[in-house]
N, C-alpha and C. Protein backbone atom coordinates (compact mmCIF):
# COMPACT_ATOMS: atom_id res chain seq x y z
N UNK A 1 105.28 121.08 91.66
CA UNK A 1 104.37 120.08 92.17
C UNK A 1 103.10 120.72 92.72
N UNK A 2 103.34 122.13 93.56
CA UNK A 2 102.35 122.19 93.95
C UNK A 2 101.13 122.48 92.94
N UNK A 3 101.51 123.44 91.45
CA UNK A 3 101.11 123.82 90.90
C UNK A 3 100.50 122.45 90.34
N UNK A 4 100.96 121.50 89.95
CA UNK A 4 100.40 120.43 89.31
C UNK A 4 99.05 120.52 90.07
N UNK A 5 99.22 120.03 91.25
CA UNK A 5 97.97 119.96 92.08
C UNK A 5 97.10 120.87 92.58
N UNK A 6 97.62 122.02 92.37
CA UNK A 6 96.20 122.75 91.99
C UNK A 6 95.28 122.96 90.80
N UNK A 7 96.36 122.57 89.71
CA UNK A 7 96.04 122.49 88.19
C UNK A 7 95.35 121.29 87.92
N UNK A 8 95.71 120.05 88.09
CA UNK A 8 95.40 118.72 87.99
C UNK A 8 94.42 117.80 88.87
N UNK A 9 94.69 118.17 90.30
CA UNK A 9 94.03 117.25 90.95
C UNK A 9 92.75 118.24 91.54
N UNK A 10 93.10 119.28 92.45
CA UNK A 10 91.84 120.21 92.84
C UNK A 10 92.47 121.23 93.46
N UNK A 11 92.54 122.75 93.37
CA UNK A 11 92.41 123.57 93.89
C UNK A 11 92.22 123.65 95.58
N UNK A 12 91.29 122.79 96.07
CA UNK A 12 90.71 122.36 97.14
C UNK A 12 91.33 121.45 97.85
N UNK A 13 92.30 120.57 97.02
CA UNK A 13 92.85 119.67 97.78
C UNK A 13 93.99 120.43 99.15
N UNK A 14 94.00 119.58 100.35
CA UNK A 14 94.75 119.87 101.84
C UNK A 14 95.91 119.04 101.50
N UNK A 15 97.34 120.33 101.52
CA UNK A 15 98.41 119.61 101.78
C UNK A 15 99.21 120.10 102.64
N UNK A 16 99.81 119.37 103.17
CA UNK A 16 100.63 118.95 104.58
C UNK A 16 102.23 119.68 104.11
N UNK A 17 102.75 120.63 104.44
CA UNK A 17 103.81 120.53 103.87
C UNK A 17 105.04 120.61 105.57
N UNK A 18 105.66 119.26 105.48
CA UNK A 18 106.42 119.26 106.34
C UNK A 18 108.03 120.11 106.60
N UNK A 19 108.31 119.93 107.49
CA UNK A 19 109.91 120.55 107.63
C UNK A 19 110.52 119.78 108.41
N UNK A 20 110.33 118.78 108.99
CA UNK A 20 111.40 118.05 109.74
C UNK A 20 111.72 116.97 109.22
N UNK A 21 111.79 116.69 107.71
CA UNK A 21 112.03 115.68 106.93
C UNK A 21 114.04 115.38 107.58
N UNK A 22 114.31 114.39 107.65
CA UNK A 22 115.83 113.72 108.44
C UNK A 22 115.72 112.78 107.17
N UNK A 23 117.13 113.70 106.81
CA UNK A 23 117.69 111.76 105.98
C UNK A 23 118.32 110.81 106.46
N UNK A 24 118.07 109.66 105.85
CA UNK A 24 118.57 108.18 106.64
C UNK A 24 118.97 107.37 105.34
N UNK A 25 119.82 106.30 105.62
CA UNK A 25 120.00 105.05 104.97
C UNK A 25 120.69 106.16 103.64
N UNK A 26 119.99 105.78 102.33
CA UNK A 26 120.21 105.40 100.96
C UNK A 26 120.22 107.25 100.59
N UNK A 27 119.33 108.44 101.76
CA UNK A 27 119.22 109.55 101.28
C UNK A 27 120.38 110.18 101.10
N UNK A 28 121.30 109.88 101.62
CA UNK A 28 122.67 110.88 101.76
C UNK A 28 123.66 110.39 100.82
N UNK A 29 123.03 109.67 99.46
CA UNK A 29 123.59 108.96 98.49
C UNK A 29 122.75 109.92 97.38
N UNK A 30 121.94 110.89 97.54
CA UNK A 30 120.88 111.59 96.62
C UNK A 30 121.02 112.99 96.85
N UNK A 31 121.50 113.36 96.11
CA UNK A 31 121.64 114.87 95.98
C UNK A 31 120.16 115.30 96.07
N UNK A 32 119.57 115.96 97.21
CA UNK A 32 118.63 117.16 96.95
C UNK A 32 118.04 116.14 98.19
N UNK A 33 118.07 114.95 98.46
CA UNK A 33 117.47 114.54 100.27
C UNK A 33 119.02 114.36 100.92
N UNK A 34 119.60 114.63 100.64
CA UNK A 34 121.06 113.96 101.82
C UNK A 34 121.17 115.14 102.39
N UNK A 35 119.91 115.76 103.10
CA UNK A 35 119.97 117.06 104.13
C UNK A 35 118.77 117.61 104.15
N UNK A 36 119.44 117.87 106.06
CA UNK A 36 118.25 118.57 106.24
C UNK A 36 117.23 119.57 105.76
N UNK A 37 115.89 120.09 105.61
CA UNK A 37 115.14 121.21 104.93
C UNK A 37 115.61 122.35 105.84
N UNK A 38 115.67 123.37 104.90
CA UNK A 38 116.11 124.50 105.65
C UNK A 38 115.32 125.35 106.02
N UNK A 39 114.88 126.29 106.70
CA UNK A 39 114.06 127.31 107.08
C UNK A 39 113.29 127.70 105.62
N UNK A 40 114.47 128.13 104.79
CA UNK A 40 114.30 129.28 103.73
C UNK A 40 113.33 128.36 102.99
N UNK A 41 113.78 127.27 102.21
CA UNK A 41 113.21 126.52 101.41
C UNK A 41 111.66 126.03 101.81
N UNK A 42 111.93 125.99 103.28
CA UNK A 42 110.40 125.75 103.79
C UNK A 42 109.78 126.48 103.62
N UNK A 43 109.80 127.89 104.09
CA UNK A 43 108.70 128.91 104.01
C UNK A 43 108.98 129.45 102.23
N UNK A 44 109.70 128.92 101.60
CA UNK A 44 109.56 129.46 99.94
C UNK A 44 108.08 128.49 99.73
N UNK A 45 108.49 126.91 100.09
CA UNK A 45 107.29 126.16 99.92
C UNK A 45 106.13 126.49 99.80
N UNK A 46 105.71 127.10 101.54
CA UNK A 46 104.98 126.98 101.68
C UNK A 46 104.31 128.67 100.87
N UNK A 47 104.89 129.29 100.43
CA UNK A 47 104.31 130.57 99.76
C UNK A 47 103.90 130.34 98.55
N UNK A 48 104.92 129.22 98.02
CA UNK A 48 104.60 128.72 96.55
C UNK A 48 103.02 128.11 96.98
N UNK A 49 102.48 127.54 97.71
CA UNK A 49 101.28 126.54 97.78
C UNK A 49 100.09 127.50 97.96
N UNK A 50 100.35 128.11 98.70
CA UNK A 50 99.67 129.92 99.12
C UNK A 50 99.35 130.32 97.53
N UNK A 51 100.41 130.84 97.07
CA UNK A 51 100.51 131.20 95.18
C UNK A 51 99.46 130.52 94.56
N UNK A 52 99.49 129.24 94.55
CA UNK A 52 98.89 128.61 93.81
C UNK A 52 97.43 127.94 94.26
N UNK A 53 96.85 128.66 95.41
CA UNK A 53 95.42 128.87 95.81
C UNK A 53 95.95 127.42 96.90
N UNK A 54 96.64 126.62 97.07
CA UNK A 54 96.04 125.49 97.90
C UNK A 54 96.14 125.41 99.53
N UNK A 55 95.19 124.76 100.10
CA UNK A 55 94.77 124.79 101.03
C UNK A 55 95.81 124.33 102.23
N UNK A 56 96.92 124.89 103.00
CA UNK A 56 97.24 124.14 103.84
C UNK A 56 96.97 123.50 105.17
N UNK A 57 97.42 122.53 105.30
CA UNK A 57 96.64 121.86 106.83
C UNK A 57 97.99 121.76 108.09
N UNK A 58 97.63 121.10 109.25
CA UNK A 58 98.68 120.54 109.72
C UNK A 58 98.94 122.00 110.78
């Protein structure tokens, strides 16, 4: 995804990448939201967005 959006939408574009995403209701019926984000996966994120030139905010 992130790559899309540096590829597709702008290089330049500011994204937010959160970590305290909580599942509720219907998520814990969905493999890949029925849990919490983990440390690791967060900071993989956010290196992938780094990688791919975009701008983070937040």
């Amino acid at each position: 995804m992130v790559r899309f959006l540096a590829e597709h939408v702008s290089p330049r574009c500011a994204v937010n990448i959160m970590g305290q995403y909580h599942p509720c209701g219907k998520a814990f019926e969905l493999e890949g939201l029925d849990r919490r984000l983990s440390a690791e996966t967060y900071h993989r994120a956010v290196a992938l967005a780094r990688r791919a030139g975009l701008r983070l905010v937040g």
